[in-house]
Protein backbone atom coordinates (compact mmCIF):
# COMPACT_ATOMS: atom_id res chain seq x y z
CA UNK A 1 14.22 10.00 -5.86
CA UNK A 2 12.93 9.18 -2.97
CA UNK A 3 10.57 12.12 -1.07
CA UNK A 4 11.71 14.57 1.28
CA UNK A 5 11.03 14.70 5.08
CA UNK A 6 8.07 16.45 6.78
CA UNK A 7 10.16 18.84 9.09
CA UNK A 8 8.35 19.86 12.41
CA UNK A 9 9.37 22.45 14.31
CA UNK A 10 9.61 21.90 18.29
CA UNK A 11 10.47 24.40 21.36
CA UNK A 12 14.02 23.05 22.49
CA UNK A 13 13.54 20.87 25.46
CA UNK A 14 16.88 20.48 27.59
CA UNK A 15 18.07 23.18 29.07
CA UNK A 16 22.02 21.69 28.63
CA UNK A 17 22.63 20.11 25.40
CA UNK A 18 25.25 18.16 25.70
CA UNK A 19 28.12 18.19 22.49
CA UNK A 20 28.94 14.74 21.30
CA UNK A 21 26.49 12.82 23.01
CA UNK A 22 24.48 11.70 19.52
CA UNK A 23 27.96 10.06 19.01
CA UNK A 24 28.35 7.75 21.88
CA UNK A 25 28.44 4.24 21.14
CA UNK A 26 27.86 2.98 24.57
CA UNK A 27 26.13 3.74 27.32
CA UNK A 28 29.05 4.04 29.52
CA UNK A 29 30.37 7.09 26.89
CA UNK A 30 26.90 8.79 27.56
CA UNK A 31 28.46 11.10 30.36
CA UNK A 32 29.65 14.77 29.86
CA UNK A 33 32.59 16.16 32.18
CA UNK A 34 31.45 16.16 35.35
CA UNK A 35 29.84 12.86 35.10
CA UNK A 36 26.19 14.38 36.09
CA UNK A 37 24.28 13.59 33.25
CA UNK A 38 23.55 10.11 32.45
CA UNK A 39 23.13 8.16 28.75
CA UNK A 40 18.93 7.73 29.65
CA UNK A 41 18.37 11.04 30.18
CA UNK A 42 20.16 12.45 26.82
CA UNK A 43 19.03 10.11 24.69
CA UNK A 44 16.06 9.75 22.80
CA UNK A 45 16.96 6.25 21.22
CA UNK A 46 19.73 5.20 19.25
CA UNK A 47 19.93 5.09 14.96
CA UNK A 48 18.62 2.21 13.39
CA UNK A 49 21.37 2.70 10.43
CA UNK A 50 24.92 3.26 13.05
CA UNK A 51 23.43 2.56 16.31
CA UNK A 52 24.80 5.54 17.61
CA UNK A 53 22.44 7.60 19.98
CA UNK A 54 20.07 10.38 19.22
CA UNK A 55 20.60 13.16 21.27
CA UNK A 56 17.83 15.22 23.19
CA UNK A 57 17.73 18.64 20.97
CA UNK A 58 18.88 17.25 17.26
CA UNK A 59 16.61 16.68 14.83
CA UNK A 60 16.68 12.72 13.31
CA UNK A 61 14.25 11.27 11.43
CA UNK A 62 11.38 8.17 11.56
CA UNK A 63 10.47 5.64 8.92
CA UNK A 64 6.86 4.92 8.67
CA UNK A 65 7.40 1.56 10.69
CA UNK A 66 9.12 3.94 13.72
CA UNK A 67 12.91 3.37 12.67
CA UNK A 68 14.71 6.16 14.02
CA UNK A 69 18.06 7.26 12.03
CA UNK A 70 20.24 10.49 11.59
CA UNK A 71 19.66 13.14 8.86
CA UNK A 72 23.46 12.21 7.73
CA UNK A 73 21.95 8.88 6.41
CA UNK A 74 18.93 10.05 4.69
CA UNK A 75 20.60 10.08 0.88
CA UNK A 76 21.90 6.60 1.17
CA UNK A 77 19.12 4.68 2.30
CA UNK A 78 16.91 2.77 -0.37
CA UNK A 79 13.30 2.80 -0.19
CA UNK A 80 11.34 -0.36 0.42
CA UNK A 81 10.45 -2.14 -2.17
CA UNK A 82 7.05 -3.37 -0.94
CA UNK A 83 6.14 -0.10 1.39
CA UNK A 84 8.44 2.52 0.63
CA UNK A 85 9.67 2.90 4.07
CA UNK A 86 13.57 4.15 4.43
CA UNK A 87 15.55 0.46 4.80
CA UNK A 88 18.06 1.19 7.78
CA UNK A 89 19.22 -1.86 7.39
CA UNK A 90 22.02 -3.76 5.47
CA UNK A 91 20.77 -6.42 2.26
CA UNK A 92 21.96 -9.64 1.34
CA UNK A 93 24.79 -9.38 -1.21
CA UNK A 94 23.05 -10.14 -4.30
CA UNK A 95 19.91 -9.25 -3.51
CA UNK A 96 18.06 -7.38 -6.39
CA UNK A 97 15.11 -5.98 -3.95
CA UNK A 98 15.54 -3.50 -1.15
CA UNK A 99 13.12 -4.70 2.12
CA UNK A 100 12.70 -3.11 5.48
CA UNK A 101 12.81 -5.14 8.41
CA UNK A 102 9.14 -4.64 9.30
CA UNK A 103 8.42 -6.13 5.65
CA UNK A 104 11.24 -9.06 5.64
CA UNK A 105 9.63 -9.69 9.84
CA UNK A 106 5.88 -9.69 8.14
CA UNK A 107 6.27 -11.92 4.98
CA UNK A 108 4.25 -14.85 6.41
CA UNK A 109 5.19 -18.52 6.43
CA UNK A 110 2.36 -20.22 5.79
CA UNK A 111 -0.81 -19.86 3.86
CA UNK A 112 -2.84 -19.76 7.21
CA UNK A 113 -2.00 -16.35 8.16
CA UNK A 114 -3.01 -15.48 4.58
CA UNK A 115 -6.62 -16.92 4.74
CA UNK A 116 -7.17 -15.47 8.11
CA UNK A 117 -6.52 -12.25 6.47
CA UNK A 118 -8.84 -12.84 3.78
CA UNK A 119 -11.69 -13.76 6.71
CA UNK A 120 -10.89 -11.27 8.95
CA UNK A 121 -10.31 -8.32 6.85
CA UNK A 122 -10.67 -8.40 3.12
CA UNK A 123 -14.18 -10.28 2.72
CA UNK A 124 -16.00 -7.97 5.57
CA UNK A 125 -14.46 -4.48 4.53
CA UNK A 126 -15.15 -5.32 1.21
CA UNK A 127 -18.75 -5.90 1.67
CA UNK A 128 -19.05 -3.20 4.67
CA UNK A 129 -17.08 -0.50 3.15
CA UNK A 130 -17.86 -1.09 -0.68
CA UNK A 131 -20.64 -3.36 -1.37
CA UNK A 132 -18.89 -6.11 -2.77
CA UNK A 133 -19.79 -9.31 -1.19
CA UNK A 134 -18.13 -12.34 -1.78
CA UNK A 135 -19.17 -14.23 1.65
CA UNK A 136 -21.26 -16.96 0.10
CA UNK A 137 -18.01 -17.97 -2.29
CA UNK A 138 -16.27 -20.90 -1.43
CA UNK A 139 -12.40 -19.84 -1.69
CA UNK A 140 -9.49 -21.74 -0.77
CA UNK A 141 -6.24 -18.89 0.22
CA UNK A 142 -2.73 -20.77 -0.73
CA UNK A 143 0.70 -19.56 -1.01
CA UNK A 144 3.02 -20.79 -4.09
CA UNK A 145 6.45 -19.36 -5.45
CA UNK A 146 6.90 -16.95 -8.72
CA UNK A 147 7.46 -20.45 -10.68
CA UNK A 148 4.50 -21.88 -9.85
CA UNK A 149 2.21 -18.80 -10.09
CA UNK A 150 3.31 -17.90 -13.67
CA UNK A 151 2.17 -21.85 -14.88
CA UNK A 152 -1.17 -21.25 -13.35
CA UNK A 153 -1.52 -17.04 -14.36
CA UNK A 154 -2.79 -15.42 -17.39
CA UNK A 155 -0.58 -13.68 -19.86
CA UNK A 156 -1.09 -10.87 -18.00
CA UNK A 157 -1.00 -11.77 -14.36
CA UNK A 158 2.88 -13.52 -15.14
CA UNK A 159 5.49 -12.86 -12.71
CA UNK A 160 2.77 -10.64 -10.56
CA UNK A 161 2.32 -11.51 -7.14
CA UNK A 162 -0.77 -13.24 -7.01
CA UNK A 163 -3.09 -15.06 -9.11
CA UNK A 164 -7.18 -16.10 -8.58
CA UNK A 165 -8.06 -19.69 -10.25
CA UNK A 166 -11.94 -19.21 -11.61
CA UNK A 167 -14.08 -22.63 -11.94
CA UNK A 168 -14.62 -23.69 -15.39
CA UNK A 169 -17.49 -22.77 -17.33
CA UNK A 170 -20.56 -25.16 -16.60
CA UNK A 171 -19.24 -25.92 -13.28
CA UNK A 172 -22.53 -26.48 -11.07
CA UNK A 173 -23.30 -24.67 -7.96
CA UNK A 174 -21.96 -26.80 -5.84
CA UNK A 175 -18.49 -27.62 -7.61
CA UNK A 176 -18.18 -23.92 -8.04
CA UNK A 177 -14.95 -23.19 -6.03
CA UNK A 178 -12.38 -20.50 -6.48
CA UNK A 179 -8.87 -20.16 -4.98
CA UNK A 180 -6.29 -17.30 -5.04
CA UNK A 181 -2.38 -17.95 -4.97
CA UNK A 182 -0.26 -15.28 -3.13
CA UNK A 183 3.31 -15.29 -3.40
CA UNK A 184 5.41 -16.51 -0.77
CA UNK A 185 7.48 -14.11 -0.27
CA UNK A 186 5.60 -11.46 -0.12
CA UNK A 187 4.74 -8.72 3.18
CA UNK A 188 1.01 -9.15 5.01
CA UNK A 189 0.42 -5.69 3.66
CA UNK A 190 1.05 -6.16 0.27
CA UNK A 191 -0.48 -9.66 0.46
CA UNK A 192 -3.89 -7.73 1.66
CA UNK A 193 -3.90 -5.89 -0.73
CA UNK A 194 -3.36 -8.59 -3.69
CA UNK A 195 -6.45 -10.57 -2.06
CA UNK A 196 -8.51 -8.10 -2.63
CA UNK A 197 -7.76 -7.65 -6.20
CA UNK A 198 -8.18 -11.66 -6.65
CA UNK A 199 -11.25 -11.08 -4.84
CA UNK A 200 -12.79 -8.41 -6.95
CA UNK A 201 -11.76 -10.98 -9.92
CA UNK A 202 -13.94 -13.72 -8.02
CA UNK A 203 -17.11 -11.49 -7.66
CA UNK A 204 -16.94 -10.64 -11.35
CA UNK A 205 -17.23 -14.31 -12.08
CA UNK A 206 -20.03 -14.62 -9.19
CA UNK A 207 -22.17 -11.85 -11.36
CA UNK A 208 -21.65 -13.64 -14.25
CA UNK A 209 -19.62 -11.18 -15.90
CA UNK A 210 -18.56 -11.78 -19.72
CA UNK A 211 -15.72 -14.34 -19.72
CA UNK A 212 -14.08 -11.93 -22.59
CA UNK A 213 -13.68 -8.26 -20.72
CA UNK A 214 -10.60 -7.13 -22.41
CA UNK A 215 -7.41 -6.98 -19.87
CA UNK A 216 -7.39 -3.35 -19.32
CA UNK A 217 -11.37 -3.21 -18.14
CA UNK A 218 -10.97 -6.18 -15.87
CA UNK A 219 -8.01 -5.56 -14.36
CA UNK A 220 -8.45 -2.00 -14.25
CA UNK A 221 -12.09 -3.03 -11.90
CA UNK A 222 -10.07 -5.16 -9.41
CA UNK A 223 -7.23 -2.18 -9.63
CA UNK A 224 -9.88 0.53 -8.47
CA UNK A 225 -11.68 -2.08 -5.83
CA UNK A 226 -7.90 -1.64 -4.17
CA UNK A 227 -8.43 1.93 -4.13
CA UNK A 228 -11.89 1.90 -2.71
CA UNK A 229 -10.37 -0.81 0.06
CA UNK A 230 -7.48 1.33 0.88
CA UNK A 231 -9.93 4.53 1.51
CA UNK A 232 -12.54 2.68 2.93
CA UNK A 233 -15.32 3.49 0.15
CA UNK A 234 -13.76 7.14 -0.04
CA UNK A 235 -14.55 7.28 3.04
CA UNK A 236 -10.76 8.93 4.10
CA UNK A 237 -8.39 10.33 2.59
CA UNK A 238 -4.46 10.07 2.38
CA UNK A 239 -3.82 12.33 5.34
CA UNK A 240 -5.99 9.61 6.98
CA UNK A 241 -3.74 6.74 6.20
CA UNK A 242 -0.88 5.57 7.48
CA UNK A 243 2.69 6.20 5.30
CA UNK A 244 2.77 2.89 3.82
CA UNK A 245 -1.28 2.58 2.52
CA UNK A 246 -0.56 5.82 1.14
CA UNK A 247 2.88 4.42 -0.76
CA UNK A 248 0.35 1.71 -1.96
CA UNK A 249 -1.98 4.23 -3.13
CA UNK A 250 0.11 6.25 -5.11
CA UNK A 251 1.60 3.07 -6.59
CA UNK A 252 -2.18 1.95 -8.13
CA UNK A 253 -2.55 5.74 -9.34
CA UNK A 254 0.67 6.25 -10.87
CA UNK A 255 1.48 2.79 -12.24
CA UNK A 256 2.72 2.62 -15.56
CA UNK A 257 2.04 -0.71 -16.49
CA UNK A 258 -0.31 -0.64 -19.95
CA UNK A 259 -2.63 -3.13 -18.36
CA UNK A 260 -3.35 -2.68 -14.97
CA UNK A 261 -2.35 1.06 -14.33
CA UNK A 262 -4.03 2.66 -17.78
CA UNK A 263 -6.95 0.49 -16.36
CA UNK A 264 -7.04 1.50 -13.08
CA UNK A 265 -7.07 5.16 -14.54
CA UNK A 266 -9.67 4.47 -17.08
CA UNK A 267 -12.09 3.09 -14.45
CA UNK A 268 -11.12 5.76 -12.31
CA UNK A 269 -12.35 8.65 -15.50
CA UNK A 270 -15.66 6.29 -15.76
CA UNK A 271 -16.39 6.54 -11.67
CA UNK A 272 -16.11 10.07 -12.48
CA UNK A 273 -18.21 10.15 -15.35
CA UNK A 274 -21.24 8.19 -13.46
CA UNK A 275 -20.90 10.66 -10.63
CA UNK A 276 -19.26 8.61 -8.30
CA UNK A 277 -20.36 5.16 -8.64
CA UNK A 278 -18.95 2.11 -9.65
CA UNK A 279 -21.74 0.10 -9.41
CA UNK A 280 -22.92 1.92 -12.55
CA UNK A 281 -20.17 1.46 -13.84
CA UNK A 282 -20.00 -2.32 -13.52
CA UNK A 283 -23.27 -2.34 -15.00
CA UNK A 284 -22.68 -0.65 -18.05
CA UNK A 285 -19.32 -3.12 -17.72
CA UNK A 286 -21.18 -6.28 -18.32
CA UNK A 287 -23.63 -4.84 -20.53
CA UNK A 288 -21.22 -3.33 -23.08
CA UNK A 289 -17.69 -4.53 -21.96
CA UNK A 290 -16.06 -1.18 -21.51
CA UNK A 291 -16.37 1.44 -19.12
CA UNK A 292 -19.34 4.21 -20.12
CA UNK A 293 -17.90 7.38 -22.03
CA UNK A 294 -19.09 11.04 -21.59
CA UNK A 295 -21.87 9.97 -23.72
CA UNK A 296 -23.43 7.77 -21.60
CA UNK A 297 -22.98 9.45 -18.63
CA UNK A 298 -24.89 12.21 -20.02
CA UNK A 299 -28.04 9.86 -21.05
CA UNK A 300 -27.94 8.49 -17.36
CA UNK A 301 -28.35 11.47 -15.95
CA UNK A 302 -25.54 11.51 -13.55
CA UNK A 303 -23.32 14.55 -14.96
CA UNK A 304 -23.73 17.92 -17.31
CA UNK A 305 -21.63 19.60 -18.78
CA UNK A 306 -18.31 19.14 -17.64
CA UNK A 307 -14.88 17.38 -18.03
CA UNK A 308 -14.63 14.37 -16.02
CA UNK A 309 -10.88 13.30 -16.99
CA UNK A 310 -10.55 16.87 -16.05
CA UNK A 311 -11.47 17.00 -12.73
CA UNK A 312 -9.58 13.65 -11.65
CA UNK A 313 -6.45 14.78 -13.26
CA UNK A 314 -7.07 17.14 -10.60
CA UNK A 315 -7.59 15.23 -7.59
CA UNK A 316 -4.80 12.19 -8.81
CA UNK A 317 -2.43 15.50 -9.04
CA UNK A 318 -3.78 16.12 -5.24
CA UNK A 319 -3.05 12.48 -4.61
CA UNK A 320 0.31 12.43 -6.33
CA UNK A 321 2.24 14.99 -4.30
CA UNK A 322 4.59 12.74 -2.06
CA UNK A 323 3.91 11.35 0.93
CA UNK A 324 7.10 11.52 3.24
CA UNK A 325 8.92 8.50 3.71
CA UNK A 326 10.17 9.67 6.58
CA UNK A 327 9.37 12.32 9.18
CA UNK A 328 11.68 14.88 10.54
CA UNK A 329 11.35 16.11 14.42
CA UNK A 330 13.18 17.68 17.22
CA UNK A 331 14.25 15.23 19.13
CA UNK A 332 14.07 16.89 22.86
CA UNK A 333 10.07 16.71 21.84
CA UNK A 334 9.88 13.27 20.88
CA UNK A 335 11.45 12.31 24.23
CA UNK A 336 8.60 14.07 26.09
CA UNK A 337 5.60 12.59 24.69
């Protein structure tokens, strides 16, 4: 199901509402009787879903991407399958995956627009907003289908969206080179977010991390790095974000998947239990090859008495209450800002 609207209440602007107008089709039927009032000055934009305009004084509502549509469409509309956004508009037949246009418009078509996102964004925020610096690697960004990522992934990275390739073992300095795969077909958002889970994958072969971390630990590590990235180092939090990081969010802390999402949750407990960082944690990582239990934490010093798992439930129940897909306002206020 997908979440509710936010509804916002707003002081009626026009002083003459005028009946039928939100069904106008044109903007020659945008007149009432008299002819006075013209389509511009009732409407506050049209529906992305019928096209029909909005009417000054009815409430509509707004995808995350600025999609207006009518509350009579809400029910029907998927949610995206990469953002979560309301899709206003029609899929191919046969299509198995529901996109919204800003998604379908982003999905890039070539591999440069990927690198320059790894340059731009993911390598500095990373080692800004994190500590995690992997500026001195040498990493070539490429694009490749679902076919060819799945004869180049791990057992547990098939049919994901992305894939890093590490240098073999003995590999000198300078042959040392890394590369991550993203799929072609997928949004610039999503395909952020994927480098910097290759990424973390890359530094923990930089640091010389044990070659045999089981799944869950490793990919649980470059599940939480996505989380720090998204809130900036905790930093901000999801009232901070915009709709879609916060659909991405909630998609790392509620995913089901036995590998990556009890990971992500595990690391998560073991941040908690080293009182907030995950440096420590990546040391005790690569000394032991799990995450540090209660017990450890305790002989480090960094937390009493308490229950960690506890107080995250909390917070991921904080975290888990849904963020609105759309957002429901009066429309005669939208038109005045």
């Amino acid at each position: 199901d997908r979440p509710g609207p936010k509804p916002q209440t707003n002081p009626p602007q026009p002083p003459r509402p005028i009946s039928g107008v939100s069904d106008c089709s044109t903007e020659d039927d945008a007149y009432d009787d008299d002819d006075r009032f013209p389509h511009p000055d009732l409407l506050v934009g049209r529906c992305a879903v019928c096209h029909r305009g909005i009417a000054q004084g009815v409430e509509f509502y707004e995808n995350c991407w600025g999609e207006m549509y009518h509350e009579e469409h809400n029910e029907e509309l998927p949610s995206c399958d990469h953002c979560g956004a309301a899709v206003c508009q029609p899929q191919p037949e046969n299509s198995t995956a529901a996109v919204c246009r800003h998604c379908r418009e982003s999905m890039a078509p070539n591999r440069g627009a990927f690198r320059a996102i790894f340059e731009e964004d993911v390598v500095p925020r990373l080692r800004d907003q994190c500590g995690i610096d992997i500026s001195k690697a040498r990493v070539t960004v490429g694009i490749a289908n679902q076919k060819q990522l799945n004869t180049v992934a791990t057992l547990y990275h098939k049919d994901k969206d992305s894939v890093s390739v590490l240098p073999e073992k003995g590999a000198s300095r300078r042959d040392r080179r890394y590369g991550i795969l993203i799929r072609d077909d997928v949004p610039q958002e999503v395909a952020e977010l994927r480098l910097v889970h290759e990424a973390m994958h890359i530094w923990l072969k930089m640091h010389h991390f044990p070659s045999n971390l089981p799944p869950t630990v490793a990919e649980g590590i470059c599940e939480y790095a996505v989380h720090l990235y998204l809130t900036w180092g905790g930093a901000r939090t999801k009232f901070e974000m915009r709709d879609d990081e916060v659909h991405h969010l909630e998609q790392i802390h509620f995913n089901p998947d036995p590998v990556f999402g009890v990971g992500f949750n595990q690391c998560a407990d073991a941040v908690e239990l080293m009182h907030g960082s995950f440096h420590r944690v990546l040391e005790h990582v690569k000394k032991h090859l799990w995450f540090p239990d209660g017990k450890e934490a305790m002989r480090s010093d960094r937390l009493v008495v308490g229950s960690a798992s506890g107080k995250l439930a909390e917070k991921l129940a904080d975290a888990s209450k849904p963020s609105p897909k759309t957002v429901m306002r009066d429309a005669s206020f939208s038109s005045n800002q």
